[in-house]
N, C-alpha and C. Protein backbone atom coordinates (compact mmCIF):
# COMPACT_ATOMS: atom_id res chain seq x y z
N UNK A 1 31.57 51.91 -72.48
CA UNK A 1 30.94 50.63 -72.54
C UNK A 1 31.81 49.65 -73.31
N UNK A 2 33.10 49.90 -74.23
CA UNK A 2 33.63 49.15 -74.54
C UNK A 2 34.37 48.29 -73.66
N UNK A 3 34.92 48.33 -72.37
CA UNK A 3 35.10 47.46 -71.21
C UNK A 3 33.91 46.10 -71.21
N UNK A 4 34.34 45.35 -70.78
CA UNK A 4 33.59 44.36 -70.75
C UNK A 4 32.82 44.25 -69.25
N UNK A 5 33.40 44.71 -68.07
CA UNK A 5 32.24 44.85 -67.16
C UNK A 5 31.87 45.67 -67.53
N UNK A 6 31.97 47.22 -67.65
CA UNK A 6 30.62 47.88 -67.91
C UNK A 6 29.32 47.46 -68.57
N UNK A 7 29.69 46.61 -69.60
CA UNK A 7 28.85 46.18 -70.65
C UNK A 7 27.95 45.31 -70.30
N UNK A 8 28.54 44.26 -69.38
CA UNK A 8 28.36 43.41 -68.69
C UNK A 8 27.06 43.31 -67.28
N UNK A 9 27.81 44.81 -66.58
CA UNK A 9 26.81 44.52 -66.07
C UNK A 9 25.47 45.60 -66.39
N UNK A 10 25.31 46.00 -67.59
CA UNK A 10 24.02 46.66 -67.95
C UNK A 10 23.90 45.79 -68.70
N UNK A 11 24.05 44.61 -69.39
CA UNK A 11 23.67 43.26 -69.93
C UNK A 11 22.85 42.80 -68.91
N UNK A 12 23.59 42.24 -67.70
CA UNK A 12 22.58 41.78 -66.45
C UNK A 12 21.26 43.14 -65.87
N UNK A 13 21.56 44.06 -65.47
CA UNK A 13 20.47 45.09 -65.39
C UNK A 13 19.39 44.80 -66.24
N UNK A 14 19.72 45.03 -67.28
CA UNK A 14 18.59 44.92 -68.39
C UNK A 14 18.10 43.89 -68.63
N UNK A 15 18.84 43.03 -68.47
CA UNK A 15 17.44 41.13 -68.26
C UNK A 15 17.18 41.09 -67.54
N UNK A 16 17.58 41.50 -65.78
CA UNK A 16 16.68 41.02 -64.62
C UNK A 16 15.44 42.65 -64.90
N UNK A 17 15.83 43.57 -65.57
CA UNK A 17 14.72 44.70 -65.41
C UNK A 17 13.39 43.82 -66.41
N UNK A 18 14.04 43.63 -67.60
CA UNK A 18 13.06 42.80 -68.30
C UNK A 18 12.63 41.63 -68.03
N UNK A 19 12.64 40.82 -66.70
CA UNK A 19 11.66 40.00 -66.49
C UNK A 19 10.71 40.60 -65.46
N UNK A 20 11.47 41.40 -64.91
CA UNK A 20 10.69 41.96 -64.16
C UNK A 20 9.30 43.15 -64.16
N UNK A 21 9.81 43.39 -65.33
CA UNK A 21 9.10 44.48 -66.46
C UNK A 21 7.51 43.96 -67.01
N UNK A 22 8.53 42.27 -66.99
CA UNK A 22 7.25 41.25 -67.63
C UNK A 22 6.50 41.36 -66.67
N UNK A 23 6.82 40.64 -65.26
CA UNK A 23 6.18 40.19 -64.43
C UNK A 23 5.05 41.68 -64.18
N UNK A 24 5.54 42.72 -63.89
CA UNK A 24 4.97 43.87 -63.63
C UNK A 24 3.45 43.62 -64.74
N UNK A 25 3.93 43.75 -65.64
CA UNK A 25 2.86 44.37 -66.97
C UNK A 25 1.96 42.79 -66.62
N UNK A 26 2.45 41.59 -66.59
CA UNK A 26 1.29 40.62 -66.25
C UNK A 26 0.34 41.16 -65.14
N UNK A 27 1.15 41.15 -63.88
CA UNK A 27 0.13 42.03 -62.79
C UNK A 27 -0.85 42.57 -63.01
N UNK A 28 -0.47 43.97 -63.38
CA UNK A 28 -1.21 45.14 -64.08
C UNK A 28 -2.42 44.70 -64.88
N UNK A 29 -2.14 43.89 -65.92
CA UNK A 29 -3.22 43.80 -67.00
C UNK A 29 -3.99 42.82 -66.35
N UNK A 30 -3.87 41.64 -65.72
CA UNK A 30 -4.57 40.98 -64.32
C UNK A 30 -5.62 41.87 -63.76
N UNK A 31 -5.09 42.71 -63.17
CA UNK A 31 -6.22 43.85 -62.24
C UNK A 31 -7.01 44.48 -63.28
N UNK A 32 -6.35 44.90 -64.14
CA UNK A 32 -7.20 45.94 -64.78
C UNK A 32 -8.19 45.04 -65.62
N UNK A 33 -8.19 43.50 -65.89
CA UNK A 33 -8.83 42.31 -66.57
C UNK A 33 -10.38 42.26 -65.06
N UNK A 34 -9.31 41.96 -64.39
CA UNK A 34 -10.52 41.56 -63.32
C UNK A 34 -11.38 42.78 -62.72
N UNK A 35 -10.43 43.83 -63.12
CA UNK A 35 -11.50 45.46 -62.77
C UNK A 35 -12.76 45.26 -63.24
N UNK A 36 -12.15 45.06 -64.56
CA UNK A 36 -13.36 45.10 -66.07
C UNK A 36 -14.56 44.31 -65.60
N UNK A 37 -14.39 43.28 -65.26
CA UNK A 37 -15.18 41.67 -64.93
C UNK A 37 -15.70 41.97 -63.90
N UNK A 38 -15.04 42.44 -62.57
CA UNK A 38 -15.68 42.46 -61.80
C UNK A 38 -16.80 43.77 -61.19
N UNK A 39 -16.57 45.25 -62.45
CA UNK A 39 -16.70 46.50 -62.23
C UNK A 39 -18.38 46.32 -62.06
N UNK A 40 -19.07 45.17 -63.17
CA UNK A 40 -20.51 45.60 -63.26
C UNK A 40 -21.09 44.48 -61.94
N UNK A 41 -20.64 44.01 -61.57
CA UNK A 41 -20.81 42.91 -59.94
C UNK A 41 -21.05 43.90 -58.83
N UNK A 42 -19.80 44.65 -58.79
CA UNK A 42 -19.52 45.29 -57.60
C UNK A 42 -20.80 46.82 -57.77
N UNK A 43 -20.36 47.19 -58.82
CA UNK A 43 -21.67 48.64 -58.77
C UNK A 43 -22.95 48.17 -58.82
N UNK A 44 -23.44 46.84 -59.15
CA UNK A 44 -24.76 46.65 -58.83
C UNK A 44 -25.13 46.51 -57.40
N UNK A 45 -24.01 45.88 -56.17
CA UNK A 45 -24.15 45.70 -55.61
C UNK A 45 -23.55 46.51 -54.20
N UNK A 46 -22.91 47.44 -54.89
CA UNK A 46 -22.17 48.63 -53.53
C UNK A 46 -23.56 48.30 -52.84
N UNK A 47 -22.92 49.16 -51.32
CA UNK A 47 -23.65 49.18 -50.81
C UNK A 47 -24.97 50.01 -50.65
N UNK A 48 -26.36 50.47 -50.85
CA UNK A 48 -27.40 50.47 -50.71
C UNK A 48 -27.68 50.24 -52.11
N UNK A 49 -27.32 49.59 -52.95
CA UNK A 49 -27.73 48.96 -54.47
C UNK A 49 -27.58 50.49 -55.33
N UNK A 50 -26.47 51.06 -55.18
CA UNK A 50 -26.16 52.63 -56.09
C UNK A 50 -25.50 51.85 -57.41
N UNK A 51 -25.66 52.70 -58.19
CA UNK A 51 -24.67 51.95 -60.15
C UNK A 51 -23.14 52.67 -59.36
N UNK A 52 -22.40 52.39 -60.15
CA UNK A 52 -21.07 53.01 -60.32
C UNK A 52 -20.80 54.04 -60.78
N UNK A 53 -22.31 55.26 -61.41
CA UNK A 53 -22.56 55.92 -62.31
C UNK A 53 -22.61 56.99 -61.34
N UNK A 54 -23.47 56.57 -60.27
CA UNK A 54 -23.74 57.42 -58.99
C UNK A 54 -22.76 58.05 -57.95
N UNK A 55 -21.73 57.18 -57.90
CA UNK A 55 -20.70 56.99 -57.07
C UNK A 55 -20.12 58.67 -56.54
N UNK A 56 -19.07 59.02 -56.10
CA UNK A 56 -18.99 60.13 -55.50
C UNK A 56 -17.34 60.13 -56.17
N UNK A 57 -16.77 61.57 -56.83
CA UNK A 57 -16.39 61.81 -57.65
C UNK A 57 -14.88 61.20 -58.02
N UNK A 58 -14.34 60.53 -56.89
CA UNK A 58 -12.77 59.79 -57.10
C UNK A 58 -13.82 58.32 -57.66
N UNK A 59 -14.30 57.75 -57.02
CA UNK A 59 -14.83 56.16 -58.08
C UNK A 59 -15.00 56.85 -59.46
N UNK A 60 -15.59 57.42 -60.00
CA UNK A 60 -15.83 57.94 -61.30
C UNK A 60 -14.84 58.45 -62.24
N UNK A 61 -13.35 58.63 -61.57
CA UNK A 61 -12.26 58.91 -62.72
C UNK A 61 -12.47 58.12 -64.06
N UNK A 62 -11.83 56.36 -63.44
CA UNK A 62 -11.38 55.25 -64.55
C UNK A 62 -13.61 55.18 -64.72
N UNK A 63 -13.37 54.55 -65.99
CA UNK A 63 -14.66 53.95 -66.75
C UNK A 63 -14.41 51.79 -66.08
N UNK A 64 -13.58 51.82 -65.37
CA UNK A 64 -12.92 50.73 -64.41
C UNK A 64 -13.37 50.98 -63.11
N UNK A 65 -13.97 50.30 -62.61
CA UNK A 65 -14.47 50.75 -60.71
C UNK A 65 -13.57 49.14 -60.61
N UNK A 66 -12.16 49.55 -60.01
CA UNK A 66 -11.98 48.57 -59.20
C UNK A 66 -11.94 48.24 -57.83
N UNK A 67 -12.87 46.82 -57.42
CA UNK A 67 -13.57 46.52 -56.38
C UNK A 67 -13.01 45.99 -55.65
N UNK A 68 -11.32 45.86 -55.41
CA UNK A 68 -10.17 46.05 -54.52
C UNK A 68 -9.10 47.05 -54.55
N UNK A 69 -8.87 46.82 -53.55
CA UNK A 69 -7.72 47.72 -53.16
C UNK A 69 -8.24 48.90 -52.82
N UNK A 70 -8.24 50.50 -52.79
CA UNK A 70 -7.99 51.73 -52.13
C UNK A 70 -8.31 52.85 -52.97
N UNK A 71 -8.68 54.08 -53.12
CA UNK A 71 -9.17 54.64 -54.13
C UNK A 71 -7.78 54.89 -54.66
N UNK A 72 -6.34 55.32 -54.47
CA UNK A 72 -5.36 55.08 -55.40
C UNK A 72 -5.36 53.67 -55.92
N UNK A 73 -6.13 53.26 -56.15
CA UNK A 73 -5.88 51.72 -56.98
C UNK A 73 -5.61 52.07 -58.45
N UNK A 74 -6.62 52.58 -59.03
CA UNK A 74 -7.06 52.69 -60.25
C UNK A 74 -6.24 53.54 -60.99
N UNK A 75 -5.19 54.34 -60.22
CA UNK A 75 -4.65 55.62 -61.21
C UNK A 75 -2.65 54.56 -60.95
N UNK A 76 -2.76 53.86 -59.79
CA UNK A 76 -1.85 52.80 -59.63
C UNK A 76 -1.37 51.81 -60.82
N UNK A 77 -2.59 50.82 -61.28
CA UNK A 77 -2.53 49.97 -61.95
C UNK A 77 -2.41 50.83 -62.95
N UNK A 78 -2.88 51.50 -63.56
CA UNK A 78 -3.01 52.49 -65.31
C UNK A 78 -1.70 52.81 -65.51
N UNK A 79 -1.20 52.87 -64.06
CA UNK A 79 0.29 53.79 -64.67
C UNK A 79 1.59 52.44 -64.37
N UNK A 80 1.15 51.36 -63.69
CA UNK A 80 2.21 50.16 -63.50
C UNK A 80 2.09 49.64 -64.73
N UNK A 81 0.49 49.82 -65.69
CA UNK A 81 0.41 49.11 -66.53
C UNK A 81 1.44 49.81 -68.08
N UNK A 82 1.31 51.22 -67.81
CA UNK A 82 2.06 52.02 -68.87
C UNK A 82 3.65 51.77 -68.39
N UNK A 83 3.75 51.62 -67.18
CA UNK A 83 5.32 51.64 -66.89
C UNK A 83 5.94 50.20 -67.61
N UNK A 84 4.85 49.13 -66.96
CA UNK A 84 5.92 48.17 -67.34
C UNK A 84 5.89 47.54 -68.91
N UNK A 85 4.90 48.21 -69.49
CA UNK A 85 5.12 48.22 -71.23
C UNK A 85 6.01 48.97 -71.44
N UNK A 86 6.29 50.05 -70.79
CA UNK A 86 7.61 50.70 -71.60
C UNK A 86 8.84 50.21 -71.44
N UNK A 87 8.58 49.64 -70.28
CA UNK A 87 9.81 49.03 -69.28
C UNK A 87 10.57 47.81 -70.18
N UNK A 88 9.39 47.21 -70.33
CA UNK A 88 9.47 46.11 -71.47
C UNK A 88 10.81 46.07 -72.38
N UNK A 89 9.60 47.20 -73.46
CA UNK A 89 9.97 47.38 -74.75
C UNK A 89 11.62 48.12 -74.38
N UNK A 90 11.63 48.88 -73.54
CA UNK A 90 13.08 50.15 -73.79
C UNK A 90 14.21 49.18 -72.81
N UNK A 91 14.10 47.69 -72.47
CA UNK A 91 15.06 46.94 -71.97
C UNK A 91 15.65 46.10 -72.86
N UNK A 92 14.31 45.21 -73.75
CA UNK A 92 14.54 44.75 -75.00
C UNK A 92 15.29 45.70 -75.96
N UNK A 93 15.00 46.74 -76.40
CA UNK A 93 15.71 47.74 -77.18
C UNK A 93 17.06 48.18 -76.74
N UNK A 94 16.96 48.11 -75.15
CA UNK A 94 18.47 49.03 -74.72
C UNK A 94 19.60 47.28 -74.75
N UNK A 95 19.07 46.16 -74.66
CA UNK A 95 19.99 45.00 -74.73
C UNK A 95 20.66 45.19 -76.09
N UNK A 96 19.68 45.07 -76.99
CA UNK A 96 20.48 45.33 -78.52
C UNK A 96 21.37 46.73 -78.63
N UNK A 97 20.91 47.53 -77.87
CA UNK A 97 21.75 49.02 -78.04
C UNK A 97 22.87 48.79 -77.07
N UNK A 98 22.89 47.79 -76.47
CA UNK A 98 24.57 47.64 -75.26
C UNK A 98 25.71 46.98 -76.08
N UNK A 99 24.59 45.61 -77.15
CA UNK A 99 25.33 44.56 -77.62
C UNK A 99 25.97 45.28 -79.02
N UNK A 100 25.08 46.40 -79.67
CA UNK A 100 26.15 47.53 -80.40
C UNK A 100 26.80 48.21 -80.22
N UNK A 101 26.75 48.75 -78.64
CA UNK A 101 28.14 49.69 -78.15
C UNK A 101 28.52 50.13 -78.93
N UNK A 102 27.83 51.40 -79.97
CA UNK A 102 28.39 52.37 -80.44
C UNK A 102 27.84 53.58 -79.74
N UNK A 103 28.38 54.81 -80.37
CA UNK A 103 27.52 55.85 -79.80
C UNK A 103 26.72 56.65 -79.65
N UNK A 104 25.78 56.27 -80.88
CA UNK A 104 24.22 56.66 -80.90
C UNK A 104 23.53 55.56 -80.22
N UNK A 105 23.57 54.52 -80.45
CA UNK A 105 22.57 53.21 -80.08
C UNK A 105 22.86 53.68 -78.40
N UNK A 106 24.26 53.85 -77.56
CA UNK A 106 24.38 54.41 -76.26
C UNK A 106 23.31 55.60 -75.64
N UNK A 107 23.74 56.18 -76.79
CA UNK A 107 23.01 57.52 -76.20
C UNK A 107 21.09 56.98 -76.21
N UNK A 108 20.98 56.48 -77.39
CA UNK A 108 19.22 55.91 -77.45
C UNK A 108 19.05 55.16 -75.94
N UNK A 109 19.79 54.26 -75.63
CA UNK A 109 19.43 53.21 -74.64
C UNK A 109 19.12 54.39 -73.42
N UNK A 110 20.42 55.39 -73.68
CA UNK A 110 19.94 55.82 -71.79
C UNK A 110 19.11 57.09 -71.91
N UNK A 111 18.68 57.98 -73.11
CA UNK A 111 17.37 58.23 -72.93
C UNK A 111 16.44 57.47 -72.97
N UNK A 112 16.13 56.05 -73.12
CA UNK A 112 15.14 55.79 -73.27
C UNK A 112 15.07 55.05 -71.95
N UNK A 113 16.30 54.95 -71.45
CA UNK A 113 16.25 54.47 -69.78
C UNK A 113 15.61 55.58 -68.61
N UNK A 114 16.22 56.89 -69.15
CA UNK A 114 15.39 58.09 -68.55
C UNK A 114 14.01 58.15 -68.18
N UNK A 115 13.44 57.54 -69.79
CA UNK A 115 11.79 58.00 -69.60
C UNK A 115 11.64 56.63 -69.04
N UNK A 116 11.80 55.49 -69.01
CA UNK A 116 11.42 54.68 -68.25
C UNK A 116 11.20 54.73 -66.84
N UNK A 117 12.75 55.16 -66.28
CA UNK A 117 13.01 55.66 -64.85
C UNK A 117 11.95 56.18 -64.44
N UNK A 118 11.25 57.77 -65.09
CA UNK A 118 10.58 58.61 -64.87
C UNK A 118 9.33 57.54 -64.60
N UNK A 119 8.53 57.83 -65.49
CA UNK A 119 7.50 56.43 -65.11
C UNK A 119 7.40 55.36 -64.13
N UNK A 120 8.49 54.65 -64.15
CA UNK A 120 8.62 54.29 -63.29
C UNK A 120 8.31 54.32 -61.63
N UNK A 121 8.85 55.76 -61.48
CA UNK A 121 9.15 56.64 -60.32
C UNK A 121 7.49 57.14 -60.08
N UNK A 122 6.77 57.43 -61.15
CA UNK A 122 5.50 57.88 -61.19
C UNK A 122 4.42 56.75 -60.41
N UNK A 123 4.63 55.06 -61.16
CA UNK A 123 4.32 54.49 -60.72
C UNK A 123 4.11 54.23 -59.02
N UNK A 124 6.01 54.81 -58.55
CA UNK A 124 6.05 53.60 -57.38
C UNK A 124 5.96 54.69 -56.51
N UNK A 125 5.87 56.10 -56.96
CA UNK A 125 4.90 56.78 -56.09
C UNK A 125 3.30 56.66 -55.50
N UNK A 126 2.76 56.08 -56.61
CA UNK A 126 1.34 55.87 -56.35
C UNK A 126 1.39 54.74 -55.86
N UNK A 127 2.44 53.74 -55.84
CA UNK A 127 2.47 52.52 -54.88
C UNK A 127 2.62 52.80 -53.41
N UNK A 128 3.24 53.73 -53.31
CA UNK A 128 3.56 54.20 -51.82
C UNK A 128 2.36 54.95 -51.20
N UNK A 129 1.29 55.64 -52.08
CA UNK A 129 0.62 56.83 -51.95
C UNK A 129 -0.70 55.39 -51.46
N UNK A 130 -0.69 54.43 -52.17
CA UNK A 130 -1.66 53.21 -51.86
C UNK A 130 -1.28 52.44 -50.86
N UNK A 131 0.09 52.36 -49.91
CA UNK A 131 0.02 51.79 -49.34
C UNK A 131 -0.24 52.93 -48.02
N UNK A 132 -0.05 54.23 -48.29
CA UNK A 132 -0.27 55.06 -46.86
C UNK A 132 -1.74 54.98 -46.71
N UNK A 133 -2.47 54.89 -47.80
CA UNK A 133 -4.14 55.11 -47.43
C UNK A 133 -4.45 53.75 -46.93
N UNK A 134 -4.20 52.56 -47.50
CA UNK A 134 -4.83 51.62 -46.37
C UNK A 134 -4.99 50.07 -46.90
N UNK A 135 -5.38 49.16 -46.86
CA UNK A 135 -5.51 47.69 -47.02
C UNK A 135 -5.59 47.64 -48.69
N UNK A 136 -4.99 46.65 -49.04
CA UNK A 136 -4.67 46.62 -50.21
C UNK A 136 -4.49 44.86 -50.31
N UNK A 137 -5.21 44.27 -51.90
CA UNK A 137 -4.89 42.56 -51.90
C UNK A 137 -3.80 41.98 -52.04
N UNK A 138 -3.11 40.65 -51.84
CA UNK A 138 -1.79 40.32 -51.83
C UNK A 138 -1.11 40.90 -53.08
N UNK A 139 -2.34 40.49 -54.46
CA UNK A 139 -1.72 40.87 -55.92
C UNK A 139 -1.23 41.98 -55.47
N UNK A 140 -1.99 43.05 -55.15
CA UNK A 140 -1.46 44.01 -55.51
C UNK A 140 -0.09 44.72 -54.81
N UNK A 141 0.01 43.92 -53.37
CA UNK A 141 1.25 44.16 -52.79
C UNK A 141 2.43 43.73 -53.34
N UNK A 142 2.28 42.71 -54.48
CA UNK A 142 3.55 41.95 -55.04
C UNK A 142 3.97 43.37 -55.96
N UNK A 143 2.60 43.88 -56.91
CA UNK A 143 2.91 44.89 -57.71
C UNK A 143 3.25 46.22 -57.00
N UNK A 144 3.00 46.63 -55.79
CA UNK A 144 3.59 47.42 -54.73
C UNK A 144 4.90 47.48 -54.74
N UNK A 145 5.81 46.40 -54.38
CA UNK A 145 6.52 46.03 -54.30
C UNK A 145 7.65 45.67 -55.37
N UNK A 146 7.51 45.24 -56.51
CA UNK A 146 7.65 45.39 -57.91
C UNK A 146 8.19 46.41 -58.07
N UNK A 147 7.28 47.38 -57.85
CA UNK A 147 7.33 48.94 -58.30
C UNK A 147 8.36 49.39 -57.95
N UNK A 148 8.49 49.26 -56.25
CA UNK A 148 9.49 49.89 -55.44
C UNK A 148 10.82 49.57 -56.14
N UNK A 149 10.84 48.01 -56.00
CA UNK A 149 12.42 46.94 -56.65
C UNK A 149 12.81 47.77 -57.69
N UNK A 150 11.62 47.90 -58.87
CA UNK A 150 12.23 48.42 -60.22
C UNK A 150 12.85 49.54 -60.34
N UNK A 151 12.48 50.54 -59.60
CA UNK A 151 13.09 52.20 -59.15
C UNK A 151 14.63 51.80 -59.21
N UNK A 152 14.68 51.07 -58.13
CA UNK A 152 16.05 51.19 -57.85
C UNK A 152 16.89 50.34 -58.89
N UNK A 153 16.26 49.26 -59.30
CA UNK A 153 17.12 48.96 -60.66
C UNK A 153 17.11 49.34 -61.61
N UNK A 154 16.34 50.06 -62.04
CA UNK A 154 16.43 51.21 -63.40
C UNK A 154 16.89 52.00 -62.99
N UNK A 155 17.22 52.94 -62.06
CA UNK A 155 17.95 53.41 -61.64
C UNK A 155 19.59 53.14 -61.42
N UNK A 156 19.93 51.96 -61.30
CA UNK A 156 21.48 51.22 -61.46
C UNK A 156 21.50 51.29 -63.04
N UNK A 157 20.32 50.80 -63.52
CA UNK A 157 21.04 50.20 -65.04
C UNK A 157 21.01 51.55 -65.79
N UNK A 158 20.14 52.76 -65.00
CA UNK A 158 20.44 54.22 -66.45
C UNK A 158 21.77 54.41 -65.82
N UNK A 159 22.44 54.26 -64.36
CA UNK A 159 24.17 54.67 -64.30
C UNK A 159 24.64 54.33 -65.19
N UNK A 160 24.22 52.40 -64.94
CA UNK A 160 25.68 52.17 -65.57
C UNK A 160 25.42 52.48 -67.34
N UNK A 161 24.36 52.40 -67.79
CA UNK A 161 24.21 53.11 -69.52
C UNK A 161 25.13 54.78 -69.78
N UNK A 162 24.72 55.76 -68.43
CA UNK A 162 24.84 56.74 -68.51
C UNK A 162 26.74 56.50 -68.52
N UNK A 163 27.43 55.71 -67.74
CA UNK A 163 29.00 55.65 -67.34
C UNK A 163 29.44 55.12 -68.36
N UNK A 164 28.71 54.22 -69.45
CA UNK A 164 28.94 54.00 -70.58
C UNK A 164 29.28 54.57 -71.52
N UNK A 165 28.37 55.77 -71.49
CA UNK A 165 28.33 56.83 -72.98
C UNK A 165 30.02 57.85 -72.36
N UNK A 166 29.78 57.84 -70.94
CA UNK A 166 30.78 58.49 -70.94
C UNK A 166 32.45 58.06 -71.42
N UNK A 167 32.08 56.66 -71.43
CA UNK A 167 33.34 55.71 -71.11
C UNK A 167 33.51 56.35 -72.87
N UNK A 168 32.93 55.89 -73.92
CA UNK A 168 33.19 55.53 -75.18
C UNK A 168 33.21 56.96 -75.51
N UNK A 169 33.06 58.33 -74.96
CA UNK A 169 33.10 59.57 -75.18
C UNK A 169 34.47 59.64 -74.81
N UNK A 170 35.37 59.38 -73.72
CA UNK A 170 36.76 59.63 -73.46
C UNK A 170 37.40 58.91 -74.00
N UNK A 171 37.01 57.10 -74.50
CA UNK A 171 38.13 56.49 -75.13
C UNK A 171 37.62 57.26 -76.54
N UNK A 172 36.93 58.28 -77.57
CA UNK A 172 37.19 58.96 -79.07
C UNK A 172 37.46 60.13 -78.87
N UNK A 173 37.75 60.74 -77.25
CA UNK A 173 38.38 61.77 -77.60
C UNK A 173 39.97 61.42 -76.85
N UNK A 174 40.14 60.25 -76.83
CA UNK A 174 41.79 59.77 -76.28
C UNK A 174 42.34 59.52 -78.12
N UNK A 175 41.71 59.13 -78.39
CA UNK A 175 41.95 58.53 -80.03
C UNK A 175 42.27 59.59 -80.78
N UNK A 176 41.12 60.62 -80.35
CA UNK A 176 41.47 61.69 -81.41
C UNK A 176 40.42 61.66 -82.41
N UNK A 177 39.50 61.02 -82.33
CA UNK A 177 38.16 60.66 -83.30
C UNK A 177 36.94 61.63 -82.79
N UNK A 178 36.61 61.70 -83.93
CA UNK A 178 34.97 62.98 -83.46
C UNK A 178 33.88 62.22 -82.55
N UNK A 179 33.89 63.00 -82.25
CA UNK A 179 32.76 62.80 -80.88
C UNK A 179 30.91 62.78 -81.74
């Protein structure tokens, strides 16, 4: 990472992941806002006037009955909503850990790019798993979609973190300095 493109472009990775991170976690907390609001509307009024209490055993996971989207909705949003807080926080954290380019702060950024990835991946599985079952609202296709985008750019930006650690691992053992 001491090269200046390498650095460079997991500088760019990591701000377009972190707005996007933003945008995600706004989504998310959106649905899961309007779940809340709209949960005691919709169970008074399912259809033959049943509570949400009654419901049949996938509505009853979340203490959230949300009254769009698909029964993967609810395990969707919980986990876009955990992804893109982490997503957040470990882009903000991995910018300062690029702009120190040493080799602990390296190594922190791209495990913590790992568990993001992972999550991530968790997420935009259940995005995919919601779009095979069936009709879904625009919101939530943007966050569908989101999901998908972010895979693959957290995925670029743990390379180029990961080609980093390697970079500054061969220029201290070219030097002759401890690893």
């Amino acid at each position: 990472m001491a090269s200046g493109a390498g650095k460079s472009a997991a500088f760019i990775l990591l701000t377009l992941n972190l707005m996007l991170y933003f945008i995600v976690t706004i989504i998310a907390a959106w649905a899961i806002n309007h779940g809340i609001e709209r949960a005691r509307e919709t169970a008074e009024c399912y259809p033959l006037g049943c509570a949400a209490s009654t419901l049949s055993i996938p509505a009853r996971i979340f203490p959230i009955y949300f009254p769009f989207g698909n029964m993967a909705t609810g395990f969707f949003i919980i986990f876009s909503l955990i992804a893109g807080v982490v997503g957040f926080i470990t882009s903000v954290t991995g910018i300062t850990n690029i702009i120190q380019s040493n080799l602990s702060n390296l190594h922190a950024a791209a495990a913590s790019s790992l568990i993001t990835w992972s999550l991530t991946l968790l997420a935009m599985g259940l995005a995919c798993k919601e779009i095979e079952i069936g009709w879904t609202d625009s919101n939530l296709r943007s966050l569908e979609t989101l999901m998908i985008i972010l895979s693959g750019t957290q995925l670029f930006c743990m390379g180029t973190i990961h080609v980093g650690v390697e970079d500054v691992i061969s220029r201290q053992r070219i030097r002759g300095g401890r690893v």
